[in-house]
Protein backbone atom coordinates (compact mmCIF):
# COMPACT_ATOMS: atom_id res chain seq x y z
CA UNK A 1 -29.97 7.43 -13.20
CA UNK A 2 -26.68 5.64 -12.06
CA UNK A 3 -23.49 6.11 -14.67
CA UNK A 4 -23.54 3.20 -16.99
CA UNK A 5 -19.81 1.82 -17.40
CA UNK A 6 -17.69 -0.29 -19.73
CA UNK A 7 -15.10 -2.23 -17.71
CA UNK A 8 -12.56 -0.11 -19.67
CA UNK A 9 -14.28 2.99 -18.52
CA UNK A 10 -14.03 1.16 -14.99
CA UNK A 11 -10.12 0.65 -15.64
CA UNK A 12 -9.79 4.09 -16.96
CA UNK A 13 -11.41 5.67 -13.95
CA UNK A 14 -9.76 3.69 -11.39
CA UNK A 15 -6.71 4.20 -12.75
CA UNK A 16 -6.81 7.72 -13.12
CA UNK A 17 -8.05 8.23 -9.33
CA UNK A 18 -5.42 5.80 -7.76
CA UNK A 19 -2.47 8.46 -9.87
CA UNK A 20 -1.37 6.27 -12.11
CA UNK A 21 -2.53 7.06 -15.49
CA UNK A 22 0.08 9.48 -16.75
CA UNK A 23 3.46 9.78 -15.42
CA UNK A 24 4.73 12.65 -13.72
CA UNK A 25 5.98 15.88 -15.70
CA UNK A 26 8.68 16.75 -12.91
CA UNK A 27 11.00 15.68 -10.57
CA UNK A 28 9.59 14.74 -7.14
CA UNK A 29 9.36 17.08 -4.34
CA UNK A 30 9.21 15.95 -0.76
CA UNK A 31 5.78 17.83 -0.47
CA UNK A 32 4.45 15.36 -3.44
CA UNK A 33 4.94 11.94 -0.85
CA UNK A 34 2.15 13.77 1.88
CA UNK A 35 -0.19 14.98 -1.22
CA UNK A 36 0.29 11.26 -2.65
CA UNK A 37 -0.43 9.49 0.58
CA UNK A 38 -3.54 11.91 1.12
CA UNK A 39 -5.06 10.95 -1.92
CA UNK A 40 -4.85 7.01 -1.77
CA UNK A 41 -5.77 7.01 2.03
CA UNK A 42 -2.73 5.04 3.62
CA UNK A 43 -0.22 3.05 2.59
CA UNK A 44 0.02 -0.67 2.99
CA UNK A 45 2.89 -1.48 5.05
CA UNK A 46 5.31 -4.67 4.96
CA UNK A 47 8.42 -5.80 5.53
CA UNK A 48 9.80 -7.86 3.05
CA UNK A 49 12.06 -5.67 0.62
CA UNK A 50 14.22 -8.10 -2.06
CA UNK A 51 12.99 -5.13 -4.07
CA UNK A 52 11.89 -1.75 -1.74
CA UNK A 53 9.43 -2.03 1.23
CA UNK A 54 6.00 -1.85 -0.02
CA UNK A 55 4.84 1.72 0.91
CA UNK A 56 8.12 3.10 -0.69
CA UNK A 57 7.41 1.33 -3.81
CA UNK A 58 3.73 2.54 -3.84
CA UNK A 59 4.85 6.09 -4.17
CA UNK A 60 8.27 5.14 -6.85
CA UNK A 61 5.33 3.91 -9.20
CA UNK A 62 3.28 7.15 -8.95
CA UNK A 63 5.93 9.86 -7.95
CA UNK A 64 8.85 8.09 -10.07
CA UNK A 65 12.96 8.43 -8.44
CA UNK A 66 12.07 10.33 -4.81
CA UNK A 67 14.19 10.26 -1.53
CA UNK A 68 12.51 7.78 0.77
CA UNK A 69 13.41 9.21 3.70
CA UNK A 70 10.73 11.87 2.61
CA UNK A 71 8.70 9.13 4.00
CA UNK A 72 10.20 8.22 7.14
CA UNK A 73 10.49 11.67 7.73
CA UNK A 74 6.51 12.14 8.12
CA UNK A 75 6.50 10.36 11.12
CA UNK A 76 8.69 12.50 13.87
CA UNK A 77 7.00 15.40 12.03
CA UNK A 78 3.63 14.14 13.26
CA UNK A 79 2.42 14.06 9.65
CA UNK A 80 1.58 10.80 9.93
CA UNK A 81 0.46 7.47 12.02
CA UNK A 82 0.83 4.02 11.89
CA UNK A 83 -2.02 1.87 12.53
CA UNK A 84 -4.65 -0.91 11.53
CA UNK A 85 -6.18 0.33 8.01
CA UNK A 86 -5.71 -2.20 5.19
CA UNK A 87 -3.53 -4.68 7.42
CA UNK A 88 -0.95 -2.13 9.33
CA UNK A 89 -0.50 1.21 7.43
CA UNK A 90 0.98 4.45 7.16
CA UNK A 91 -1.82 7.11 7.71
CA UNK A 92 -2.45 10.99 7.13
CA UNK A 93 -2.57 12.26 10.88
CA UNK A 94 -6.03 13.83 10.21
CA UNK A 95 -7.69 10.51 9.97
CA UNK A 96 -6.39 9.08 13.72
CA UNK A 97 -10.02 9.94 14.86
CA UNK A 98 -11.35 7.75 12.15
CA UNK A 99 -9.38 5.18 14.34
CA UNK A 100 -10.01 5.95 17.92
CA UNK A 101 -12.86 3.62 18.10
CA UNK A 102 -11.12 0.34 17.30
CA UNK A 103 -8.69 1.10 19.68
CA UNK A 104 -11.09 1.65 22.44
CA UNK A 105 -12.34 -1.78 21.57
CA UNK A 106 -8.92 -3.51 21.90
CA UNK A 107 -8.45 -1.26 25.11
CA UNK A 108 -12.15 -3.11 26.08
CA UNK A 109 -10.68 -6.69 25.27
CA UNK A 110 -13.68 -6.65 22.50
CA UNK A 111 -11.32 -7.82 19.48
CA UNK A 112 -10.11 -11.21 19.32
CA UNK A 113 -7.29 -12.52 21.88
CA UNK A 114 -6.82 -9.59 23.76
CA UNK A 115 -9.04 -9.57 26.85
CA UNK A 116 -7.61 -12.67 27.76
CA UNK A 117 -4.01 -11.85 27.31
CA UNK A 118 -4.57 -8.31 28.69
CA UNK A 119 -5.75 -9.97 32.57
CA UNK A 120 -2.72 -12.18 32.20
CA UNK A 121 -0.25 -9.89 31.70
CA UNK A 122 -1.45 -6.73 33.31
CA UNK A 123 1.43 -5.94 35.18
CA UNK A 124 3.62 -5.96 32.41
CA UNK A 125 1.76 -4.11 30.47
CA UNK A 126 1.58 -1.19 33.08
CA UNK A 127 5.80 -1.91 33.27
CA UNK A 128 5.99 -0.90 29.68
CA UNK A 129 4.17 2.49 29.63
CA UNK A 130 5.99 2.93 32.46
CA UNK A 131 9.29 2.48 31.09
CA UNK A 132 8.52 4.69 27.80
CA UNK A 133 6.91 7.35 30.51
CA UNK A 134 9.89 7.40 32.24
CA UNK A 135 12.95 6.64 28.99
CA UNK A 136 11.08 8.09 26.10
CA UNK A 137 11.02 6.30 23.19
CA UNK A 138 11.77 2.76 22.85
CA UNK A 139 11.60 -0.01 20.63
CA UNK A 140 11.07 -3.53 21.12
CA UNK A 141 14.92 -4.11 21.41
CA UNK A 142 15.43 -2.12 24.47
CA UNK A 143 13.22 -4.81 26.76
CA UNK A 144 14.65 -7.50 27.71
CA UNK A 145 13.31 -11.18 26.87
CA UNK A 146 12.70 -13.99 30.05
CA UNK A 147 15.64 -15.90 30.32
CA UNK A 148 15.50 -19.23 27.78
CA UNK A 149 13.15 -17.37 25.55
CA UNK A 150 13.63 -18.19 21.88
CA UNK A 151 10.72 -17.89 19.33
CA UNK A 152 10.55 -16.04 15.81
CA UNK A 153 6.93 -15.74 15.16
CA UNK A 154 4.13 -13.87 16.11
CA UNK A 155 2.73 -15.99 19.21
CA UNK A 156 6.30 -16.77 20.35
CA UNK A 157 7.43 -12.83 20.79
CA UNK A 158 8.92 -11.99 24.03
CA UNK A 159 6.19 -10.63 26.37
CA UNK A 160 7.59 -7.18 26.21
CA UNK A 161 7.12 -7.19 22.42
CA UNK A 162 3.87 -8.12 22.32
CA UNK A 163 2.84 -5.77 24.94
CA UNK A 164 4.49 -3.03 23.26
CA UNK A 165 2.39 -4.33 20.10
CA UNK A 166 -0.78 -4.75 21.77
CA UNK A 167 -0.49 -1.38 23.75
CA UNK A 168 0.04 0.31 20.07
CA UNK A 169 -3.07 -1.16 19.12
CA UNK A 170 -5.13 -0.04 21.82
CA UNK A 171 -4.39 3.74 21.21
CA UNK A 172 -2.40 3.85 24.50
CA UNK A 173 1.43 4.48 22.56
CA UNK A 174 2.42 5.28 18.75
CA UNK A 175 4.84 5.16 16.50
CA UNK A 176 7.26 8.11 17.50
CA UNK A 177 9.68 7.26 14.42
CA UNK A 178 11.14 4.46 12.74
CA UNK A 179 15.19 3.63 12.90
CA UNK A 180 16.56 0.87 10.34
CA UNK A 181 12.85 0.46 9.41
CA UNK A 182 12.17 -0.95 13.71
CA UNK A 183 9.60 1.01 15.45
CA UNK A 184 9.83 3.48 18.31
CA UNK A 185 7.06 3.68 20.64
CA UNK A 186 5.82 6.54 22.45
CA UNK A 187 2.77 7.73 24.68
CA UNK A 188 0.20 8.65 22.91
CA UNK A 189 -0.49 12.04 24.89
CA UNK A 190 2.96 13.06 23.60
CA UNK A 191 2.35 12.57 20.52
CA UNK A 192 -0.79 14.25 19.99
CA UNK A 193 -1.02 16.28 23.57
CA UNK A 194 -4.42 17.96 22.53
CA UNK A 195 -6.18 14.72 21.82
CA UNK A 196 -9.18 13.43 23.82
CA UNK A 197 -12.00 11.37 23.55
CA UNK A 198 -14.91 13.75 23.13
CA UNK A 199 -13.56 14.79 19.97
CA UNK A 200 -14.17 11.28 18.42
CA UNK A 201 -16.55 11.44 15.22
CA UNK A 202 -19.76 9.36 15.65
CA UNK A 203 -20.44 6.31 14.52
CA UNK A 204 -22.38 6.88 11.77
CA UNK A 205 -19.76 9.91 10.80
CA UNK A 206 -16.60 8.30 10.82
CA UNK A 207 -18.25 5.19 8.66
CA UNK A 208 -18.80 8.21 6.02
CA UNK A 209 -15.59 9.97 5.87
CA UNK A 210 -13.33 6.47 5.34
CA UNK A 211 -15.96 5.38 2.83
CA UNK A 212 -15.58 8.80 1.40
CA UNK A 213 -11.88 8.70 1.22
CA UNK A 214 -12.02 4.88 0.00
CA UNK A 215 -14.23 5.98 -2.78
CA UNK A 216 -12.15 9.29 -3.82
CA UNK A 217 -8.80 6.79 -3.72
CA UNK A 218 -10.60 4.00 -6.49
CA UNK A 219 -12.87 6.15 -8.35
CA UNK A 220 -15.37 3.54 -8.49
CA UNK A 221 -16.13 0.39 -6.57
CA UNK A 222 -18.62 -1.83 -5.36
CA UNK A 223 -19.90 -1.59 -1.76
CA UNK A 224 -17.42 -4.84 -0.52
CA UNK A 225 -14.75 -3.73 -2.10
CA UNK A 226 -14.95 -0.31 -0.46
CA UNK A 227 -15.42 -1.64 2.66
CA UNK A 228 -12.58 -3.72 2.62
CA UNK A 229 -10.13 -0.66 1.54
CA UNK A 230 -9.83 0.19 5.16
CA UNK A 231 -11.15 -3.59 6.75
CA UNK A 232 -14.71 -2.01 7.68
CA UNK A 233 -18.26 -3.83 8.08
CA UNK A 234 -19.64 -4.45 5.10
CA UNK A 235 -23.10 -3.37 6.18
CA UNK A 236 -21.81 -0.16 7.81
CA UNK A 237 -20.04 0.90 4.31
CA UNK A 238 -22.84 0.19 2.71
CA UNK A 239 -25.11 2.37 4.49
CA UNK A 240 -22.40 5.44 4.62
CA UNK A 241 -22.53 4.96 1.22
CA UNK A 242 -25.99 5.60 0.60
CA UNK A 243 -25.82 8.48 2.87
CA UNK A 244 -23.23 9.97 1.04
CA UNK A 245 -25.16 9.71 -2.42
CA UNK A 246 -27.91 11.65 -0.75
CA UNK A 247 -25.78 13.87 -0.13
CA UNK A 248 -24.13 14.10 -3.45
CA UNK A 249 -20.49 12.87 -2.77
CA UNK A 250 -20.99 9.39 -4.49
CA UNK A 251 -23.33 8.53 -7.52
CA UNK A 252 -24.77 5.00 -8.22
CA UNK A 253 -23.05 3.15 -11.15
CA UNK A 254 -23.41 0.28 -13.19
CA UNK A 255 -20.51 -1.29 -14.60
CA UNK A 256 -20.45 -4.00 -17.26
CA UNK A 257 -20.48 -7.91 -16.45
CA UNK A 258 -21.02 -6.85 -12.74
CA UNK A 259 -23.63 -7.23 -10.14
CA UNK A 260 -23.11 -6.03 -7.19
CA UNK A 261 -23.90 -2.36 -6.12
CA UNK A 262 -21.51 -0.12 -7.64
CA UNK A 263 -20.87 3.39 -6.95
CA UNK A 264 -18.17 5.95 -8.74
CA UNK A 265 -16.83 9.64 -7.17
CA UNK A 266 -18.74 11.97 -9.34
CA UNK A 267 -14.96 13.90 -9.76
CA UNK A 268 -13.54 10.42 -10.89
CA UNK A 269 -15.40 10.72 -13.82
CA UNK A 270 -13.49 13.76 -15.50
CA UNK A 271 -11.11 10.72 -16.00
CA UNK A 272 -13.24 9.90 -19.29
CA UNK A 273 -12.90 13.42 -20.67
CA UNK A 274 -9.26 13.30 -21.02
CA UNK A 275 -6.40 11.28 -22.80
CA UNK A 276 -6.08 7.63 -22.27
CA UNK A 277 -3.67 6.49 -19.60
CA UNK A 278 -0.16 6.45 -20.76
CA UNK A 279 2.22 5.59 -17.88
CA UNK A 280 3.72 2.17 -17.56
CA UNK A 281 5.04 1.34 -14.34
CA UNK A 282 5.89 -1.76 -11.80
CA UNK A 283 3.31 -2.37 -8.90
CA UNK A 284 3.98 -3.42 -5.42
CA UNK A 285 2.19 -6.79 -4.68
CA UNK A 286 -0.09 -4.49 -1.97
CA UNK A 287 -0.43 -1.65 -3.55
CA UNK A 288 -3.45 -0.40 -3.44
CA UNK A 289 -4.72 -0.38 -6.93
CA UNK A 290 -4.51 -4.18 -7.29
CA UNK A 291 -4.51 -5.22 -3.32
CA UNK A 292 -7.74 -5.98 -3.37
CA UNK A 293 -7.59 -9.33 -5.89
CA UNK A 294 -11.45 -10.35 -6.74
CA UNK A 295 -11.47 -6.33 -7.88
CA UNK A 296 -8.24 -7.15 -9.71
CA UNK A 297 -9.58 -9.55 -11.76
CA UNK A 298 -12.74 -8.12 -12.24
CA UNK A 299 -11.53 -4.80 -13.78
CA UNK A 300 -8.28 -6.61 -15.98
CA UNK A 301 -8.89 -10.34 -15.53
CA UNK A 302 -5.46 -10.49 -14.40
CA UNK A 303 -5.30 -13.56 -11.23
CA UNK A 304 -2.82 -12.55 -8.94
CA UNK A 305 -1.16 -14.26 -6.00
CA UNK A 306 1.88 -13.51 -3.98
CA UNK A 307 3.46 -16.70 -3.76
CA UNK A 308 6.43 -15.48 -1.16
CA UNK A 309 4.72 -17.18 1.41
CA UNK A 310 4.62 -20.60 -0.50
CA UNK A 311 6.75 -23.16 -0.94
CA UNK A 312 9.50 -22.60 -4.00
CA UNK A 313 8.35 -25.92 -5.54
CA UNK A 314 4.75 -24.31 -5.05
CA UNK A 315 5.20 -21.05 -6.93
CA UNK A 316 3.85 -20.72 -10.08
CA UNK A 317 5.80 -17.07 -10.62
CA UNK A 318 8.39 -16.45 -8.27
CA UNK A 319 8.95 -15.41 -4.79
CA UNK A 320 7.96 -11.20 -5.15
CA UNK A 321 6.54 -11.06 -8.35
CA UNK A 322 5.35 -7.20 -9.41
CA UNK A 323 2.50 -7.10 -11.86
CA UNK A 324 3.65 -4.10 -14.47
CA UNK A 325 0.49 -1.40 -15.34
CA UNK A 326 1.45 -0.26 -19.01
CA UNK A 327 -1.08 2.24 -20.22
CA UNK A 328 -4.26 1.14 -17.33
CA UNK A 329 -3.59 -2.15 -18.55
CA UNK A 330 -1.86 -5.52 -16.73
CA UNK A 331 -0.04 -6.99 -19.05
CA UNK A 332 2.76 -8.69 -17.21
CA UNK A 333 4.49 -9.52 -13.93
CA UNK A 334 7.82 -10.02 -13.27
CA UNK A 335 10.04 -11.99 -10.35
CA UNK A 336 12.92 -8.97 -9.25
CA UNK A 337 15.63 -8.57 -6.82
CA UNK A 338 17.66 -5.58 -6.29
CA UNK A 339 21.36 -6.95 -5.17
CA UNK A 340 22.30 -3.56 -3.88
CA UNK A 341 25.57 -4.64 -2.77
CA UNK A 342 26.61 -5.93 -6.41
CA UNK A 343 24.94 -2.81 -8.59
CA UNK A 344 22.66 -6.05 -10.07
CA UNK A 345 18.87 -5.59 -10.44
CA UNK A 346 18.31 -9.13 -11.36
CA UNK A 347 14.96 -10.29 -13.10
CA UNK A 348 15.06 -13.31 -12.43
CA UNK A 349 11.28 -14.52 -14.11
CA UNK A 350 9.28 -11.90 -16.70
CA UNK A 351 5.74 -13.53 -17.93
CA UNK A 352 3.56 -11.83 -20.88
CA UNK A 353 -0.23 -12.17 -20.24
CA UNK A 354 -1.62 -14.03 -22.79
CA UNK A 355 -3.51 -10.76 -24.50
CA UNK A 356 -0.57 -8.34 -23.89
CA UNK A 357 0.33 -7.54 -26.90
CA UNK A 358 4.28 -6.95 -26.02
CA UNK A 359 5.60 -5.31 -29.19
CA UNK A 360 3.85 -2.20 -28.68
CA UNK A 361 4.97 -2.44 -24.59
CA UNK A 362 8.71 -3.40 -24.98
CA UNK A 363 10.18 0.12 -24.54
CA UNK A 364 7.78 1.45 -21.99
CA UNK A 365 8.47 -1.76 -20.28
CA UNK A 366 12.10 -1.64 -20.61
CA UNK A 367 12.31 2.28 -19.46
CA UNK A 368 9.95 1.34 -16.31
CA UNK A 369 12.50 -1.36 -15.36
CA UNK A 370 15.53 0.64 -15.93
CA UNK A 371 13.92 3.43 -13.87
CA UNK A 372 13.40 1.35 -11.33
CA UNK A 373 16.67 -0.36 -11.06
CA UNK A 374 18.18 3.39 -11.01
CA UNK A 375 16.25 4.24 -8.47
CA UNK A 376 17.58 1.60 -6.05
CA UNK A 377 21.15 2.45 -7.42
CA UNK A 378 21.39 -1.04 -9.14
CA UNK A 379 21.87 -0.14 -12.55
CA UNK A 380 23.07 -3.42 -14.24
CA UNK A 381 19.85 -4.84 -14.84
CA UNK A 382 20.42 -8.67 -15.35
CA UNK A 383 17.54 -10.46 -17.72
CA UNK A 384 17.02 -14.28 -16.87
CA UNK A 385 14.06 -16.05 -17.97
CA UNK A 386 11.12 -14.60 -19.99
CA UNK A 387 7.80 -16.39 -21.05
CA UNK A 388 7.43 -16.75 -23.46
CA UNK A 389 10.62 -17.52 -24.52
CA UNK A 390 10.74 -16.18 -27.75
CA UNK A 391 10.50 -12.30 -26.63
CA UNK A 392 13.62 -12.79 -24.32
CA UNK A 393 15.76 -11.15 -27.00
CA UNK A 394 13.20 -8.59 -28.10
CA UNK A 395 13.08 -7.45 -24.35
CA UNK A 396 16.66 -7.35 -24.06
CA UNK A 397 17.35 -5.13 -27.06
CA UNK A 398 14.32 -3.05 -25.26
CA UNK A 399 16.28 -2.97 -21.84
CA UNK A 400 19.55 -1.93 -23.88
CA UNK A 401 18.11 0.71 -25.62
CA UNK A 402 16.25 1.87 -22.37
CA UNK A 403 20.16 2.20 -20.50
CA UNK A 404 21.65 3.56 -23.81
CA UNK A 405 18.40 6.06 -23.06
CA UNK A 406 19.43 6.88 -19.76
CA UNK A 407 23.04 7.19 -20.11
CA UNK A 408 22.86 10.09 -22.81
CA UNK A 409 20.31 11.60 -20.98
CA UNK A 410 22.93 11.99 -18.07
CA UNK A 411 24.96 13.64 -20.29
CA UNK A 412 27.99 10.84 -18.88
C-alpha cells in the first residue's frame, strides 16, 4: 500500500532529508562540506553574490559559520566536478559517469546549437585543447579576443570563450580549479587519467542511480519533480523509478491535495519518528529545497520568484530576496546585502507571510540573521523596511537582543 501523507508530513520529510530540520550541534569541519554535498546531490551554482555565491550559501544554511574555501578546495583535490546537473553545478566526483552520456551528445552536435557552431569553428576549437595540452591550465582570460570584439553576453563571448565553454561541455576539458571564483580548464585525461568510455553505466542504470540520489536528497517527490532535480526526461525518471520500487529503494506515496505520482525514500520516513524541525535559517534563492517552485508552493504555499533579473520598478520584493525556513516552515523572505567593505549587512526589505505567525519567530529569526551577517564578517546588521510595518520595532529589539547574544557569548 503506498504511505499516505499530510502535506506537513510532506514538509517534515523533505525537510529533514534536504538537512535542514535541526541545526547543527558543532562547529563545522571541512569533512562536513563533501558529506553535505553527497547527500543533496550537487550544488546549484551562480554568480551573483550581493550576499554569498549560491553553493556557499547552500551549505552556511545547513553547516552554519564554515571556511568556504573548504569548498573551492574540492576541486584541485579531484573531489569534485563541475558540470550540467540542475543548471551548472558542483558535483561529487563519483557521479561524472552519470554524466558521460550528455557529453557524448554535445561531442555528437545532438544538443541544441552545437553541431552547427562546432563545423564553424573547428579549428579553433582544436587551437584551444591545444593550447591547455601544451600551457596547462587556463582560463578564459588567457585567450585573446579578435581585434574590435566587444560583447558582454552569452552569444557575444569571444570565440575562445565559448570554445573553452563548449569543449567543457562536451567532456573533452574540466574544471581544474577555480581562482577569484573564474574557471581553469584542463584536459579531461588529466584530470581523471583512468577514465574511459567502457566504464559508462547503461542507460537504463544511470537513469536509476540520479533518480535514486534525487529521491534520497527530497525525501519525497513526485515523478516531475524528481526528474527535474538533475534536468532528466520525464519519462525516463519515471520508469527508473518504478524500477527502483521493485527493487525496494523507493515506496509509492500519496500525499494530501496532490495528484500526481508520488514516491518517498523508505529511510526519509524515520523523519516522522522524531522531534519536529527546529532550525530556522536563510535560503539561497536556488537552493535546492525550494529551487524547484511548483514543489515550493505545493508543500508551503509560499510563491516565490527571483526578481534580480527584472526590472526595479518590476519587483515586487527586491533584487536577491532569501526566503527564511523557521522550524520546516516559510514564513518570510527578506531583500539583503552584505557591504563587506563597510562591516554593514543591510536588510534592506523583510516581508511576513500572511500566516507566519512572527511573535513566536522573532528571535530565531533575529539569531539566523545575525549568524549570517557574522559569517560574512559584516556584523552591523542595518534594518530598513519591514512589512508589515508594525513588527519593524519588534524585529529590531529581536536583532538587538540576538547581537547582545552573540557578543557575551564571545566572551568580548
Amino acid at each position: 500500500m503506498p504511505q499516505t501523507l499530510s502535506i506537513a508530513e510532506a514538509r517534515q520529510i523533505a525537510v529533514a532529508a534536504q538537512g535542514l530540520d535541526h541545526p547543527s550541534q558543532r562547529r563545522a569541519t571541512s569533512d562536513d562540506v563533501l558529506h553535505m554535498l553527497h547527500r543533496l546531490g550537487c550544488l546549484q551554482i551562480d554568480t551573483i553574490h550581493v550576499v554569498a555565491r549560491s553553493p556557499y550559501l547552500v551549505l552556511w544554511s545547513r553547516l552554519g559559520a564554515y571556511d568556504p574555501a573548504w569548498l573551492d578546495n574540492l576541486l584541485p583535490q579531484r573531489q569534485v566536478f563541475e558540470y550540467w546537473a540542475h543548471a551548472a553545478s558542483i558535483l561529487p566526483i563519483e557521479h561524472w559517469p552519470l554524466f558521460r552520456s550528455t557529453m557524448l551528445r554535445y561531442a555528437r552536435g545532438e544538443i541544441g546549437w552545437w553541431r552547427a557552431w562546432q563545423h564553424a569553428h573547428s579549428a579553433l576549437l582544436a587551437e584551444v585543447l591545444e593550447t591547455i595540452r601544451q600551457r596547462g591550465p587556463l582560463g578564459a582570460a588567457d585567450f585573446a579576443a579578435p581585434p574590435g570584439h566587444r560583447g558582454n553576453g552569452w552569444w557575444e563571448w569571444k570565440p575562445a570563450k565559448r570554445a573553452l565553454d563548449l569543449l567543457w561541455s562536451a567532456g573533452e576539458l574540466m574544471i581544474d580549479r577555480r581562482i577569484n571564483f573564474q574557471r581553469r580548464y584542463e584536459l579531461r585525461e588529466r584530470v581523471l587519467p583512468a577514465w574511459h568510455d567502457g566504464l559508462m553505466p547503461s542507460e537504463a542504470e544511470r537513469q536509476q542511480r540520479l533518480a535514486a540520489i534525487a529521491l534520497r536528497a527530497m525525501g519525497v517527490a513526485t515523478a516531475r519533480q524528481l526528474a527535474d532535480y538533475f534536468r532528466q526526461p520525464h519519462a525516463e525518471t519515471a520508469t527508473a523509478l518504478e524500477a527502483l520500487v521493485a527493487d525496494g529503494l523507493a515506496e509509492r506515496a500519496t500525499v494530501a491535495g496532490w495528484t500526481a505520482p508520488t514516491y518517498v525514500w523508505p529511510a526519509a520516513l524515520q523523519a516522522l519518528n522524531g522531534p519536529p524541525p527546529t532550525h530556522t535559517t536563510l535560503l539561497s534563492p536556488f537552493d535546492n529545497l525550494i529551487w524547484d517552485r511548483e514543489r515550493t508552493r505545493a508543500l508551503w504555499n509560499f510563491d516565490y520568484r527571483l526578481e534580480c533579473y527584472l526590472p526595479a520598478p518590476q519587483r515586487r520584493f527586491g533584487y536577491f530576496v532569501l526566503p527564511v525556513l523557521w522550524r520546516g516552515r516559510l514564513i518570510a523572505r527578506l531583500d539583503a546585502k552584505a557591504e563587506r567593505r563597510s562591516g554593514v549587512f543591510k536588510v534592506k526589505t523583510f516581508y511576513f507571510e500572511a500566516d507566519s505567525h512572527p511573535d513566536e519567530a522573532l528571535d530565531d529569526i533575529a539569531q539566523a540573521i545575525a549568524a549570517c551577517a557574522a559569517w560574512h564578517r559584516t556584523p552591523e546588521i542595518v534594518l530598513e523596511h519591514v512589512e508589515p510595518p508594525a513588527l519593524r520595532e519588534p524585529l529590531l529589539r529581536a536583532l538587538h537582543r540576538a547581537a547582545d547574544r552573540r557578543l557575551a557569548s564571545s566572551g568580548e
